[in-house]
PDB file of N, CA and C in Angstrom:
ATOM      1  N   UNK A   1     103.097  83.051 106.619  1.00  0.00           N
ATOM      2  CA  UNK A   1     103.189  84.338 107.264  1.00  0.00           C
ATOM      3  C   UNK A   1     104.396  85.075 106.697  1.00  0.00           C
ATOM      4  N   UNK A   2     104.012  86.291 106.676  1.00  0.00           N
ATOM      5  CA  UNK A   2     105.496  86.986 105.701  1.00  0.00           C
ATOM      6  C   UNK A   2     106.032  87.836 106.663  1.00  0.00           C
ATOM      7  N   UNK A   3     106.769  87.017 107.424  1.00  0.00           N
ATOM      8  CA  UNK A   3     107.883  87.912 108.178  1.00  0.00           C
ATOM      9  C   UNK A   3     109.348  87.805 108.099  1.00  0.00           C
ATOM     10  N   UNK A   4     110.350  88.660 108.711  1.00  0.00           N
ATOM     11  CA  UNK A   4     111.783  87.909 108.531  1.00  0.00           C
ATOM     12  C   UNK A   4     111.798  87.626 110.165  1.00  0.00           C
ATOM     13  N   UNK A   5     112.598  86.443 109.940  1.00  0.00           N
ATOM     14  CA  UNK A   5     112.946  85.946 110.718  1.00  0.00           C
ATOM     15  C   UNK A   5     114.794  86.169 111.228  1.00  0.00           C
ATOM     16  N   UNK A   6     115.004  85.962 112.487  1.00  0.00           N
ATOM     17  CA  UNK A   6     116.347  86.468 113.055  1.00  0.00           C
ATOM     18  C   UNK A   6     116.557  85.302 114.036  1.00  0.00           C
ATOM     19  N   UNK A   7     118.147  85.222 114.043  1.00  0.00           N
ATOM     20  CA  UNK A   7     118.585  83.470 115.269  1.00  0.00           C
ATOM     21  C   UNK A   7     119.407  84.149 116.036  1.00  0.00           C
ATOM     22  N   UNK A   8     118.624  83.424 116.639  1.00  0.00           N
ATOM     23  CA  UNK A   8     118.589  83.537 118.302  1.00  0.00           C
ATOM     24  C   UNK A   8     120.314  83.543 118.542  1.00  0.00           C
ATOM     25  N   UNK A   9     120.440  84.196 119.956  1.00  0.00           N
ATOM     26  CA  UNK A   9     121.649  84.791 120.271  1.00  0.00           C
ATOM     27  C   UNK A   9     122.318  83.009 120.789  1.00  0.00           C
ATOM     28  N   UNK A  10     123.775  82.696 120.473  1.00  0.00           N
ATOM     29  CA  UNK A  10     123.955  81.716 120.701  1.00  0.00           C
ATOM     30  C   UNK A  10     124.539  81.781 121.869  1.00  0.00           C
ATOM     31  N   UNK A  11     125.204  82.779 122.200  1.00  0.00           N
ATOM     32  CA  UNK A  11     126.215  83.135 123.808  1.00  0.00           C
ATOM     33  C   UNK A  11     125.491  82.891 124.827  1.00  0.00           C
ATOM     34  N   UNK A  12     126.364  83.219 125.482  1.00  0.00           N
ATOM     35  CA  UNK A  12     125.728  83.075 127.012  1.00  0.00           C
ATOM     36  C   UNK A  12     125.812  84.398 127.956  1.00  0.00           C
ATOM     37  N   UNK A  13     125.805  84.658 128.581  1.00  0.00           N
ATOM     38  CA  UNK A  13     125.733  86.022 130.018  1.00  0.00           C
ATOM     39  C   UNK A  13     125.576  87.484 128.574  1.00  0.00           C
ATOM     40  N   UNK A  14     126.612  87.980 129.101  1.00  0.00           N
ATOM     41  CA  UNK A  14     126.129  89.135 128.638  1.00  0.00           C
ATOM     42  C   UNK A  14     126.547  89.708 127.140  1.00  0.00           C
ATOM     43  N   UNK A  15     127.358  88.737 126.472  1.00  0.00           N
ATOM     44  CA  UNK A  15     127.049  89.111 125.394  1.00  0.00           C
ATOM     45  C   UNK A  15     125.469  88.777 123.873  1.00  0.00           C
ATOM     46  N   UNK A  16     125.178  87.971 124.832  1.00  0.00           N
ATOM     47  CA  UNK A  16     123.713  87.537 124.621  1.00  0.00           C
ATOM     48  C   UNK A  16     122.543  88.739 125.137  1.00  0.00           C
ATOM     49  N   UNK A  17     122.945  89.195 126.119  1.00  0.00           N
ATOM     50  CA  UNK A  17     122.126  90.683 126.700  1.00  0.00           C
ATOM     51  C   UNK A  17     122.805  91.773 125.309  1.00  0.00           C
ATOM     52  N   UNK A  18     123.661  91.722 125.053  1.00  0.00           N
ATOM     53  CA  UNK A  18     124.029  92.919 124.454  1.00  0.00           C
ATOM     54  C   UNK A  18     123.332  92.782 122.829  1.00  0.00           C
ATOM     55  N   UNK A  19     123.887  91.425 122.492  1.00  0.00           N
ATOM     56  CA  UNK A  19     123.356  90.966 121.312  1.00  0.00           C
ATOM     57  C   UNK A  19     121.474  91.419 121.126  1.00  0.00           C
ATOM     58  N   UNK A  20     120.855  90.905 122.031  1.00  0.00           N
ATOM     59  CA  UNK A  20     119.230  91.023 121.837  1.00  0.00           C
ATOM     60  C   UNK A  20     119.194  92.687 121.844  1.00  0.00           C
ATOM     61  N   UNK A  21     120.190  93.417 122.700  1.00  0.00           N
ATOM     62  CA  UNK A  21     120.193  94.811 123.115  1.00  0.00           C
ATOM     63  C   UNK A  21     119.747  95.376 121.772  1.00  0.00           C
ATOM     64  N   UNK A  22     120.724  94.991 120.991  1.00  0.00           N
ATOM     65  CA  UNK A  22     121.122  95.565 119.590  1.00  0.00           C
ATOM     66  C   UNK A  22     120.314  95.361 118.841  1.00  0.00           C
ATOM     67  N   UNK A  23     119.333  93.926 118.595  1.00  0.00           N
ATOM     68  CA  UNK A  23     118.644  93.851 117.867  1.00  0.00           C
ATOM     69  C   UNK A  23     117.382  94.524 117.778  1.00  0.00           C
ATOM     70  N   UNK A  24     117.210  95.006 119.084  1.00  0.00           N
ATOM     71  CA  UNK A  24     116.268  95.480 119.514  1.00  0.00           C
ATOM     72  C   UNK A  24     116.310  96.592 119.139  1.00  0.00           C
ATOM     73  N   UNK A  25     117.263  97.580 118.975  1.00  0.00           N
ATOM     74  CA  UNK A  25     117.729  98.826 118.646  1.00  0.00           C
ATOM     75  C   UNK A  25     117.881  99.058 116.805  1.00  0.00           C
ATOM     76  N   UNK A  26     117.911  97.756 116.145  1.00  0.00           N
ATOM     77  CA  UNK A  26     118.314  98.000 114.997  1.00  0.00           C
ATOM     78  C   UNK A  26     117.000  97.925 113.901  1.00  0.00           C
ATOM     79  N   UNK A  27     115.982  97.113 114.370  1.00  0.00           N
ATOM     80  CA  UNK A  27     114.645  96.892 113.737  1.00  0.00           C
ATOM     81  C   UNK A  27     113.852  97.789 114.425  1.00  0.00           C
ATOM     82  N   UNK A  28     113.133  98.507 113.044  1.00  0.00           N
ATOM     83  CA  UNK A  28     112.006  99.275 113.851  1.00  0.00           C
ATOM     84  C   UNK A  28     111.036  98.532 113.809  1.00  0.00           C
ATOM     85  N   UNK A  29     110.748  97.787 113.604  1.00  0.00           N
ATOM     86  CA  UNK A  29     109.588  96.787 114.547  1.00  0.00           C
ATOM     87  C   UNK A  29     109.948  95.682 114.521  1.00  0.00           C
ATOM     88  N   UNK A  30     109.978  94.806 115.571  1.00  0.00           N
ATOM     89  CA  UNK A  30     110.563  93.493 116.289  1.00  0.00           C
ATOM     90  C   UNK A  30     109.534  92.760 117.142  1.00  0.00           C
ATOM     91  N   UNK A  31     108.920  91.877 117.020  1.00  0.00           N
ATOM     92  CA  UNK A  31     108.104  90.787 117.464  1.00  0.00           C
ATOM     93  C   UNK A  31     108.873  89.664 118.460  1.00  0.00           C
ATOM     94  N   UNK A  32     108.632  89.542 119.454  1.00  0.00           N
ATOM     95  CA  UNK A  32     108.626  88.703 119.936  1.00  0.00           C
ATOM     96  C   UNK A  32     107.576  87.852 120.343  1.00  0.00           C
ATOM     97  N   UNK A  33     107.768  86.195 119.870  1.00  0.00           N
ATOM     98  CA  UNK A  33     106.151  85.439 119.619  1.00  0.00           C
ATOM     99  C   UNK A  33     106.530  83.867 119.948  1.00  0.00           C
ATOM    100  N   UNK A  34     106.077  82.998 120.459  1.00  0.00           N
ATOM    101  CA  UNK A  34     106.141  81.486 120.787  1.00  0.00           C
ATOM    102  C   UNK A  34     106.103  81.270 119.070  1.00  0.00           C
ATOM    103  N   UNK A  35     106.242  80.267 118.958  1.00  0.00           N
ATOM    104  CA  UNK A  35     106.383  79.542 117.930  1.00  0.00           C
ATOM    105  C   UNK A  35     104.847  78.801 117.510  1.00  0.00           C
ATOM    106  N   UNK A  36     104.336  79.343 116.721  1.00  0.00           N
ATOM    107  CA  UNK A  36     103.001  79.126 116.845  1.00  0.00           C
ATOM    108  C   UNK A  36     101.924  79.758 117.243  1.00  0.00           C
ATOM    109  N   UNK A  37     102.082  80.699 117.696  1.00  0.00           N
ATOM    110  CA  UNK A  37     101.179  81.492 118.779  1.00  0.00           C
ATOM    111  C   UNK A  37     100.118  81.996 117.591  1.00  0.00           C
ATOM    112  N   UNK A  38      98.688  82.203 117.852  1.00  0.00           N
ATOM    113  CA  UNK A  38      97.734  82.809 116.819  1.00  0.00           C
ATOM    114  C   UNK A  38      98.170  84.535 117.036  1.00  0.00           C
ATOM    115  N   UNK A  39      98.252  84.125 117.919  1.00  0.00           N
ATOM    116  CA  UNK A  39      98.268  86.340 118.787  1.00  0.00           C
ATOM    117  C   UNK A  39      99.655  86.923 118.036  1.00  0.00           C
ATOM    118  N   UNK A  40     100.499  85.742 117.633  1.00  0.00           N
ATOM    119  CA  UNK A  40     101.534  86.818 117.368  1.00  0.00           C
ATOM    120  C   UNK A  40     100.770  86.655 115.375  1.00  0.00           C
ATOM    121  N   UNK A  41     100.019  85.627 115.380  1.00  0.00           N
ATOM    122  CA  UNK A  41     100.082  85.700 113.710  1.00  0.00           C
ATOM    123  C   UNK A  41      99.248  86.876 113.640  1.00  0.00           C
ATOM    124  N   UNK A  42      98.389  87.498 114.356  1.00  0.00           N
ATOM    125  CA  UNK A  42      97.066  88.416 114.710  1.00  0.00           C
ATOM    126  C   UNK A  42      98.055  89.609 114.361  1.00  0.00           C
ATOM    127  N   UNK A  43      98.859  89.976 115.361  1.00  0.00           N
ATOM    128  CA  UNK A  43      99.704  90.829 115.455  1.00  0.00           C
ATOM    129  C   UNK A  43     100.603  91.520 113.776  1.00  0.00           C
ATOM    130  N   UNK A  44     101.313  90.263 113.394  1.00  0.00           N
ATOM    131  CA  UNK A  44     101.858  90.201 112.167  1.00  0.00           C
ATOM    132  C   UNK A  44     101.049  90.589 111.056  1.00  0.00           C
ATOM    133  N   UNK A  45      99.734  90.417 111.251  1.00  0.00           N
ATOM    134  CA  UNK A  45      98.438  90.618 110.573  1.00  0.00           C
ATOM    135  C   UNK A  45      98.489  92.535 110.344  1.00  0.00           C
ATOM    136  N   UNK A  46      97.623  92.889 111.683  1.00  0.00           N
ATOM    137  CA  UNK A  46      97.709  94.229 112.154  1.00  0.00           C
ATOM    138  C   UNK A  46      98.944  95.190 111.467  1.00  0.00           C
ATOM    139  N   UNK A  47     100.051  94.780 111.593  1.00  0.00           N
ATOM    140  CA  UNK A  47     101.061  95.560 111.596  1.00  0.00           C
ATOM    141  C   UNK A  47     101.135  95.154 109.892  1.00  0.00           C
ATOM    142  N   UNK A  48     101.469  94.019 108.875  1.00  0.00           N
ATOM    143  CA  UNK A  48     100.954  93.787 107.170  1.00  0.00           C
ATOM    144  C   UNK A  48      99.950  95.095 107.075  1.00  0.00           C
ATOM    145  N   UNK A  49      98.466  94.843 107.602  1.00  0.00           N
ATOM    146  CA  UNK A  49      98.343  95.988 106.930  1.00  0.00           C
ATOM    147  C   UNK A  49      98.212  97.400 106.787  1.00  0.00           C
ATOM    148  N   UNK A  50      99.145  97.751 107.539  1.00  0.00           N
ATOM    149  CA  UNK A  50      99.991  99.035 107.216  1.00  0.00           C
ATOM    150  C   UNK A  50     101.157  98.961 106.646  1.00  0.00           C
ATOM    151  N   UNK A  51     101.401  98.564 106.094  1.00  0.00           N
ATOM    152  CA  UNK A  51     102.565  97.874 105.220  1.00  0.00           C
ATOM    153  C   UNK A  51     103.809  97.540 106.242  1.00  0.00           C
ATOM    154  N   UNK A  52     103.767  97.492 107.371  1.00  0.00           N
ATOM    155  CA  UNK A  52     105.187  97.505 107.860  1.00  0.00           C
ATOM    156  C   UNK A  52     105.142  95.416 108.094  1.00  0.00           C
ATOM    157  N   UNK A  53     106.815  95.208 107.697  1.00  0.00           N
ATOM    158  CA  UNK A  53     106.954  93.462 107.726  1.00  0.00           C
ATOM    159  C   UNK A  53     107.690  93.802 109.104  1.00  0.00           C
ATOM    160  N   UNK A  54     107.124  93.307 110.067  1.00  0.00           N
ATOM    161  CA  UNK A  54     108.113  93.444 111.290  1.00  0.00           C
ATOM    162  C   UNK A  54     109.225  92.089 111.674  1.00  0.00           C
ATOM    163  N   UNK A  55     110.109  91.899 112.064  1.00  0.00           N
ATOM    164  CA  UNK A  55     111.005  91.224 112.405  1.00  0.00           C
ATOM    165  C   UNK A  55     110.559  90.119 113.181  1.00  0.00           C
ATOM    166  N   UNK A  56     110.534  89.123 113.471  1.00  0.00           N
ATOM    167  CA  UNK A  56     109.782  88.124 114.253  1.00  0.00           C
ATOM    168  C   UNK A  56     110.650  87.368 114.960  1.00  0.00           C
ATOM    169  N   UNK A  57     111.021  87.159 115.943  1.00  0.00           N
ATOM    170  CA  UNK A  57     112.113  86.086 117.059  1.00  0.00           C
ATOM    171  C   UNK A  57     111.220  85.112 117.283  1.00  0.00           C
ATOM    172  N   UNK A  58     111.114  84.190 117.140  1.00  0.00           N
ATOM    173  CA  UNK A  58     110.437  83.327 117.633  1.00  0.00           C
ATOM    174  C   UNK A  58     111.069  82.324 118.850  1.00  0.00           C
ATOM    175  N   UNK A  59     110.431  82.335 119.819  1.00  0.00           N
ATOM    176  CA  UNK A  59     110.582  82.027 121.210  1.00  0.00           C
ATOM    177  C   UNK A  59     110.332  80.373 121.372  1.00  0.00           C
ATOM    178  N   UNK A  60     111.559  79.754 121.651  1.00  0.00           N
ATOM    179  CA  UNK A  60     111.041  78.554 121.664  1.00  0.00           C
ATOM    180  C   UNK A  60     110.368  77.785 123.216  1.00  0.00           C
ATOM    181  N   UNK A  61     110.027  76.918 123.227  1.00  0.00           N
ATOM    182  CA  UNK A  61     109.578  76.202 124.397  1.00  0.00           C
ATOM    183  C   UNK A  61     110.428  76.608 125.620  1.00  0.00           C
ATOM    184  N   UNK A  62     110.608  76.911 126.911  1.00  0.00           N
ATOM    185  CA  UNK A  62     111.575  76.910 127.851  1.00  0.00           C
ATOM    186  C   UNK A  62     112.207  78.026 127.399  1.00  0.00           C
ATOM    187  N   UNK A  63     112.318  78.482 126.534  1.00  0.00           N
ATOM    188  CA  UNK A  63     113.330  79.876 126.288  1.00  0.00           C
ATOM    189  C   UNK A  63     112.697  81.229 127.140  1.00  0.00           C
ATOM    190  N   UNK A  64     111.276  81.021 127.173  1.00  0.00           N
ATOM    191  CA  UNK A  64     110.509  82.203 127.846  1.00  0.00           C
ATOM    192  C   UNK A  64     111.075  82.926 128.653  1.00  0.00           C
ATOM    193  N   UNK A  65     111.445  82.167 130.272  1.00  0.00           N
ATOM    194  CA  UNK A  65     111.986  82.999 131.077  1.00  0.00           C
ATOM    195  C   UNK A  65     113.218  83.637 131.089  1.00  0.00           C
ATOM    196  N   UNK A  66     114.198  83.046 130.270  1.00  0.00           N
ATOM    197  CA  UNK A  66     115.410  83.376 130.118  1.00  0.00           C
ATOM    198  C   UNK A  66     115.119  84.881 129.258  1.00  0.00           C
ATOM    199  N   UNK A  67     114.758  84.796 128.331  1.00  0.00           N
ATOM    200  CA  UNK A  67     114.510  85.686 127.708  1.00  0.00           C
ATOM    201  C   UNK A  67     113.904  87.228 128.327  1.00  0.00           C
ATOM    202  N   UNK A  68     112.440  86.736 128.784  1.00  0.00           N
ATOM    203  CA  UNK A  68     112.066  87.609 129.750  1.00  0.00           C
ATOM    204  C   UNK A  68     112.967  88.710 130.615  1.00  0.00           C
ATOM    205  N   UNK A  69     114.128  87.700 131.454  1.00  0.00           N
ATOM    206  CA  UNK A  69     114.665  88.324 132.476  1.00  0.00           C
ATOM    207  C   UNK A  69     116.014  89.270 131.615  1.00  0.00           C
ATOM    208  N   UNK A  70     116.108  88.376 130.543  1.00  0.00           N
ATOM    209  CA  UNK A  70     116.922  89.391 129.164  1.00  0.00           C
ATOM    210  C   UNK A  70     116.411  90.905 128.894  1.00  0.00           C
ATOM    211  N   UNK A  71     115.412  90.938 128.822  1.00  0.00           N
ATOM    212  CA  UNK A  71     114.591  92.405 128.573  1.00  0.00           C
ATOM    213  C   UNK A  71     114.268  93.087 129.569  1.00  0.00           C
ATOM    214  N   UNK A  72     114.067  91.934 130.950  1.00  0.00           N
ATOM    215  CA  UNK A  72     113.558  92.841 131.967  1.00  0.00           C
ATOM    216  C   UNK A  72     115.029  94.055 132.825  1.00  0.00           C
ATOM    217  N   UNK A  73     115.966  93.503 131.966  1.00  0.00           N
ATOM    218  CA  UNK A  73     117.705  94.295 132.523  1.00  0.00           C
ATOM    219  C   UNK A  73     117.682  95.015 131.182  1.00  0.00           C
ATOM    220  N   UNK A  74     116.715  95.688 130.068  1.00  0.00           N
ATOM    221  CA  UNK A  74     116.997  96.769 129.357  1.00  0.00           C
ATOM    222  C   UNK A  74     116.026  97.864 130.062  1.00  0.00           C
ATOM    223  N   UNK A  75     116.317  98.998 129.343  1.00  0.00           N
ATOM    224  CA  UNK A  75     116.096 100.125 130.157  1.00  0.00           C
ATOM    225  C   UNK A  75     114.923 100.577 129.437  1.00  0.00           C
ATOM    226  N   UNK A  76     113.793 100.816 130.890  1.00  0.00           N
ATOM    227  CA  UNK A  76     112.547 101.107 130.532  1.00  0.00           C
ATOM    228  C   UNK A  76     111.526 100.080 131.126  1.00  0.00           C
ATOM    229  N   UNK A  77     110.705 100.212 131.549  1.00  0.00           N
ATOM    230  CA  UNK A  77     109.735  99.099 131.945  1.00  0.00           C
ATOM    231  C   UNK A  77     108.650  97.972 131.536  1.00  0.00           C
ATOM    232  N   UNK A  78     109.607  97.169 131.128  1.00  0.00           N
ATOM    233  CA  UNK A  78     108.932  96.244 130.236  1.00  0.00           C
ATOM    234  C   UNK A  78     108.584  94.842 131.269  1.00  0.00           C
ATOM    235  N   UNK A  79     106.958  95.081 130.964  1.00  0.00           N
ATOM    236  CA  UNK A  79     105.954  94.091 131.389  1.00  0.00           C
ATOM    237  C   UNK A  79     105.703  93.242 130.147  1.00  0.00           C
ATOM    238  N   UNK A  80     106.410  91.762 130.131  1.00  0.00           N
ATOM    239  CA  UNK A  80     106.620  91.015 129.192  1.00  0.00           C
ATOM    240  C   UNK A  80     105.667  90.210 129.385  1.00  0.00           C
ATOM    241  N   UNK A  81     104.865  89.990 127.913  1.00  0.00           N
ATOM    242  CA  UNK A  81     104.124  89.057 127.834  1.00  0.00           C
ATOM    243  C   UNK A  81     104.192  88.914 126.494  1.00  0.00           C
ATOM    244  N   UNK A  82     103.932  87.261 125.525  1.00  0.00           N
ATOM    245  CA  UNK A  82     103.919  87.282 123.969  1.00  0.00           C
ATOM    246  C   UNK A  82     102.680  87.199 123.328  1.00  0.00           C
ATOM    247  N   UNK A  83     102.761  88.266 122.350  1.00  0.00           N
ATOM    248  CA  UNK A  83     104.207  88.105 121.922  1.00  0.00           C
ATOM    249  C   UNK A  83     103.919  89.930 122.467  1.00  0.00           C
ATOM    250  N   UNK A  84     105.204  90.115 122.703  1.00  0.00           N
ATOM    251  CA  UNK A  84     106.006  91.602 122.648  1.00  0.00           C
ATOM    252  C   UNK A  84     106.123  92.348 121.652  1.00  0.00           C
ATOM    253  N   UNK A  85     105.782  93.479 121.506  1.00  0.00           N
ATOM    254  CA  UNK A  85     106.207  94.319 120.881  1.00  0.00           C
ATOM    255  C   UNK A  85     107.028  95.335 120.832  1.00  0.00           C
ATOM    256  N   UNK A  86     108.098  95.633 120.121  1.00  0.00           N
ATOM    257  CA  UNK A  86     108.933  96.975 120.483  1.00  0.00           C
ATOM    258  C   UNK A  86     108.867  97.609 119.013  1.00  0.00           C
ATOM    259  N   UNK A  87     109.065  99.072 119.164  1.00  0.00           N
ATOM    260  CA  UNK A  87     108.672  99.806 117.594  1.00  0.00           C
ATOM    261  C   UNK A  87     109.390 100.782 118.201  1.00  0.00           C
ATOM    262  N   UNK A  88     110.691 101.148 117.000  1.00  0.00           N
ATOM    263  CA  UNK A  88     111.620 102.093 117.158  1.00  0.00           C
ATOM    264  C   UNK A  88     112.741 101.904 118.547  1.00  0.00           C
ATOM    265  N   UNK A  89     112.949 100.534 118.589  1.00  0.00           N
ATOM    266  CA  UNK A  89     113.354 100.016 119.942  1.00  0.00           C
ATOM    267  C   UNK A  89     112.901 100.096 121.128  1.00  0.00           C
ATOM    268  N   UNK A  90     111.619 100.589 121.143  1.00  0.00           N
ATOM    269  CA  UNK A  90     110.879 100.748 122.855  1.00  0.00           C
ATOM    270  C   UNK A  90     110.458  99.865 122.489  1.00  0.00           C
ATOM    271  N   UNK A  91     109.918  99.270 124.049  1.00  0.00           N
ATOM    272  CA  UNK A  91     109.053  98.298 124.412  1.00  0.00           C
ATOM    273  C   UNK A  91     107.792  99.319 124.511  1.00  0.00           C
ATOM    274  N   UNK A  92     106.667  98.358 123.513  1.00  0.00           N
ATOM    275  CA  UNK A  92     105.170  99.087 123.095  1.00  0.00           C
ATOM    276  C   UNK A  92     104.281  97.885 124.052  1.00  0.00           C
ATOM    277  N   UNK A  93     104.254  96.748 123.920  1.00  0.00           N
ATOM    278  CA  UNK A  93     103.444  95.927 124.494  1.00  0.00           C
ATOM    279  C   UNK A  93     103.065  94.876 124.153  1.00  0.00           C
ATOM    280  N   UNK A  94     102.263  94.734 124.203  1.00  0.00           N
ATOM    281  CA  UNK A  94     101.372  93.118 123.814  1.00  0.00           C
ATOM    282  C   UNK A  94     100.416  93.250 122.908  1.00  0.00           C
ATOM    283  N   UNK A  95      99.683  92.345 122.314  1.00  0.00           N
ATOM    284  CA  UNK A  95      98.444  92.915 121.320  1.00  0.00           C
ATOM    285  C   UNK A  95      97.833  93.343 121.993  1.00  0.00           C
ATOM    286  N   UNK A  96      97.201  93.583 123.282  1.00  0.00           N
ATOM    287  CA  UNK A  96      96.103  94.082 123.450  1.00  0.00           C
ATOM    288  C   UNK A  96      96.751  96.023 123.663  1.00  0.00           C
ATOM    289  N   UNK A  97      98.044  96.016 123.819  1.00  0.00           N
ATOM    290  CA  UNK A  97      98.184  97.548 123.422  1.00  0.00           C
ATOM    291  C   UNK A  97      98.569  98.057 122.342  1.00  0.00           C
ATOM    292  N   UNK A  98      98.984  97.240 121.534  1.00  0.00           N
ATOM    293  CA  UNK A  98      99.053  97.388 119.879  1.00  0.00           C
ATOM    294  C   UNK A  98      97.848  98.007 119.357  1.00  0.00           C
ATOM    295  N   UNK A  99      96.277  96.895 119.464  1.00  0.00           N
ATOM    296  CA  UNK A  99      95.462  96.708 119.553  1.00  0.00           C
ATOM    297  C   UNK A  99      94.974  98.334 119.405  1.00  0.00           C
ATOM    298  N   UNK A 100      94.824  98.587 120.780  1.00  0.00           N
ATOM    299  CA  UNK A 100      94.435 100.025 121.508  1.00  0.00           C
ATOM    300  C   UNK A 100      95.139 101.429 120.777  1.00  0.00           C
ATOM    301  N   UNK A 101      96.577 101.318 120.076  1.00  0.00           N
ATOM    302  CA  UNK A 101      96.798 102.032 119.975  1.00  0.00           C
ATOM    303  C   UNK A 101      96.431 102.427 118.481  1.00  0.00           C
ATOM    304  N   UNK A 102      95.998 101.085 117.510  1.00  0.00           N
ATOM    305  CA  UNK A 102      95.513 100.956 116.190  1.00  0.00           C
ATOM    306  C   UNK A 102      94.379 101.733 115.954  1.00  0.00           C
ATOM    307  N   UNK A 103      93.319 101.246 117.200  1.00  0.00           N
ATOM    308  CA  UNK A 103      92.466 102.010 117.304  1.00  0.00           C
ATOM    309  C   UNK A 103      91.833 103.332 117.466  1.00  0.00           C
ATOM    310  N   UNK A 104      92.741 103.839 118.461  1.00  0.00           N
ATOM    311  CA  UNK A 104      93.357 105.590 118.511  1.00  0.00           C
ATOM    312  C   UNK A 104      93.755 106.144 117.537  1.00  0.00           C
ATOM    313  N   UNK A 105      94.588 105.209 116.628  1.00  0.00           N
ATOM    314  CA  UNK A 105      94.974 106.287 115.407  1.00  0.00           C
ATOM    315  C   UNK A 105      96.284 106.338 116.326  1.00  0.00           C
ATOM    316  N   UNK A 106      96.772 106.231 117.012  1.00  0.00           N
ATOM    317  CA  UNK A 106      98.045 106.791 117.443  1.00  0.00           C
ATOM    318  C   UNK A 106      99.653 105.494 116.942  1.00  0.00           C
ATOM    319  N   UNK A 107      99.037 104.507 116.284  1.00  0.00           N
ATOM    320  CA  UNK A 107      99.656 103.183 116.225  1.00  0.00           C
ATOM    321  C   UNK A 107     100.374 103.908 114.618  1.00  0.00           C
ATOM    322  N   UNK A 108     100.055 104.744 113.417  1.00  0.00           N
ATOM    323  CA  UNK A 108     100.247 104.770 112.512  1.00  0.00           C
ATOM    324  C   UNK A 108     102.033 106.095 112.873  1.00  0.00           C
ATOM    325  N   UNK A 109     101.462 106.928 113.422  1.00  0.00           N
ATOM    326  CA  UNK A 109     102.502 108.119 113.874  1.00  0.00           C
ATOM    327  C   UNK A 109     104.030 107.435 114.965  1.00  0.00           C
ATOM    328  N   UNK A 110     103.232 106.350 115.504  1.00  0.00           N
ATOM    329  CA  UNK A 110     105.030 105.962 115.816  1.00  0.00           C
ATOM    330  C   UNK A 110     105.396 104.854 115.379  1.00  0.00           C
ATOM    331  N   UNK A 111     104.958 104.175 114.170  1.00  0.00           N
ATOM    332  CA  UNK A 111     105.259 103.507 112.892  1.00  0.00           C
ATOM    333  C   UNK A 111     106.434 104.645 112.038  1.00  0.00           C
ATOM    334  N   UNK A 112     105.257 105.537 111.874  1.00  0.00           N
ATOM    335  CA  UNK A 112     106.345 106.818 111.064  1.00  0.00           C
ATOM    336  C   UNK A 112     107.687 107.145 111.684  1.00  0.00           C
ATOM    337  N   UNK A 113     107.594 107.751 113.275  1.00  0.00           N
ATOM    338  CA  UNK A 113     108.699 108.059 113.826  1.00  0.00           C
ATOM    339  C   UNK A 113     109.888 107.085 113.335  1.00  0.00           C
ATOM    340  N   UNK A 114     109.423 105.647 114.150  1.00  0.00           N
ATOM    341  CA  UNK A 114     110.555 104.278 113.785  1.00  0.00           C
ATOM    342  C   UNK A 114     111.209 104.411 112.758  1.00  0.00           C
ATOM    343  N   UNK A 115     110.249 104.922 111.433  1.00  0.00           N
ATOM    344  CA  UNK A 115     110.860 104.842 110.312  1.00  0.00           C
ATOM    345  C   UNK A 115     110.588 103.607 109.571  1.00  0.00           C
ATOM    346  N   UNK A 116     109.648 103.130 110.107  1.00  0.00           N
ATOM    347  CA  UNK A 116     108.730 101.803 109.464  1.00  0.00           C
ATOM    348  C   UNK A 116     107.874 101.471 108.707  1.00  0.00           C
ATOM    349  N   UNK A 117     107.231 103.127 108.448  1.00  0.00           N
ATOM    350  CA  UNK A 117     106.393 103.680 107.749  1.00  0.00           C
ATOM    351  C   UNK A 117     106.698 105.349 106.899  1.00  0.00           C
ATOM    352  N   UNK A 118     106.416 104.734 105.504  1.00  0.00           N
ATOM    353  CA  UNK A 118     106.962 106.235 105.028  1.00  0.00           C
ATOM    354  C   UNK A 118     106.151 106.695 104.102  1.00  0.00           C
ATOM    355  N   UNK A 119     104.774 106.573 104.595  1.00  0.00           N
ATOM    356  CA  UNK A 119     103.883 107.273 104.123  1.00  0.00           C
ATOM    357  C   UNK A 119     102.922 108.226 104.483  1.00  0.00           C
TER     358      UNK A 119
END
C-alpha cells in the first residue's frame, strides 16, 4: 500500500491532544485506520486514484478509545469510526461518506481546496 506513514504521539495528557491537533492540521489528507483494516486499504485505494497519497496513522489494538476521545475534544463534530477521514483538517468521515461524496463529484473540489489536488 503506498502511503506515508506518521508515529504515534508518545506523551501523555495534553500534549499528545495538541500533538494529533497539529497533525491533523498539517496533512491535507490524514487517515485514520486499524492496522489491517480492508476499509482503510479501500479508502487508500479511492483517494490513489485521484492522485492524492494521504497520510495514514495506523491505530493499534486498544489504542481506539483513547484516541477517539482525543478527537472527540477537537472542534467540530466528529462521529468516529475507522478508519476516519479528515481532508484539509476537518473531520469528513468514514468510507461510507468518502464513498458518497466520490460519487457526487463533490469529493474532487475539497481535495482541491486542501490543496491535495492540483489539478
Amino acid at each position: 500500500m503506498a502511503t506515508a506513514m506518521i508515529d504515534r504521539p508518545g506523551e501523555d495528557g495534553a500534549d499528545a491532544s495538541e500533538r494529533l491537533k497539529r497533525v491533523v492540521e498539517e496533512n491535507p489528507v490524514l487517515v485514520f485506520g486499524q492496522r489491517g483494516c480492508f476499509m482503510c486499504h479501500v479508502v487508500n485505494r479511492l483517494l490513489l486514484g485521484h492522485g492524492v497519497k494521504a497520510v495514514v496513522w495506523e491505530v493499534e489494538e486498544g489504542e481506539e478509545s483513547s484516541l477517539v476521545q482525543e478527537i472527540a475534544m477537537m472542534p467540530g463534530d466528529q462521529r468516529l469510526q475507522f478508519p476516519a477521514v479528515f481532508i484539509g483538517g476537518r473531520f469528513v468521515g468514514g468510507i461510507d461518506r468518502l464513498i458518497s461524496l466520490h460519487i457526487s463529484g463533490d469529493l474532487v473540489p475539497i481535495l482541491k481546496e486542501a490543496g491535495a489536488l492540483w489539478l
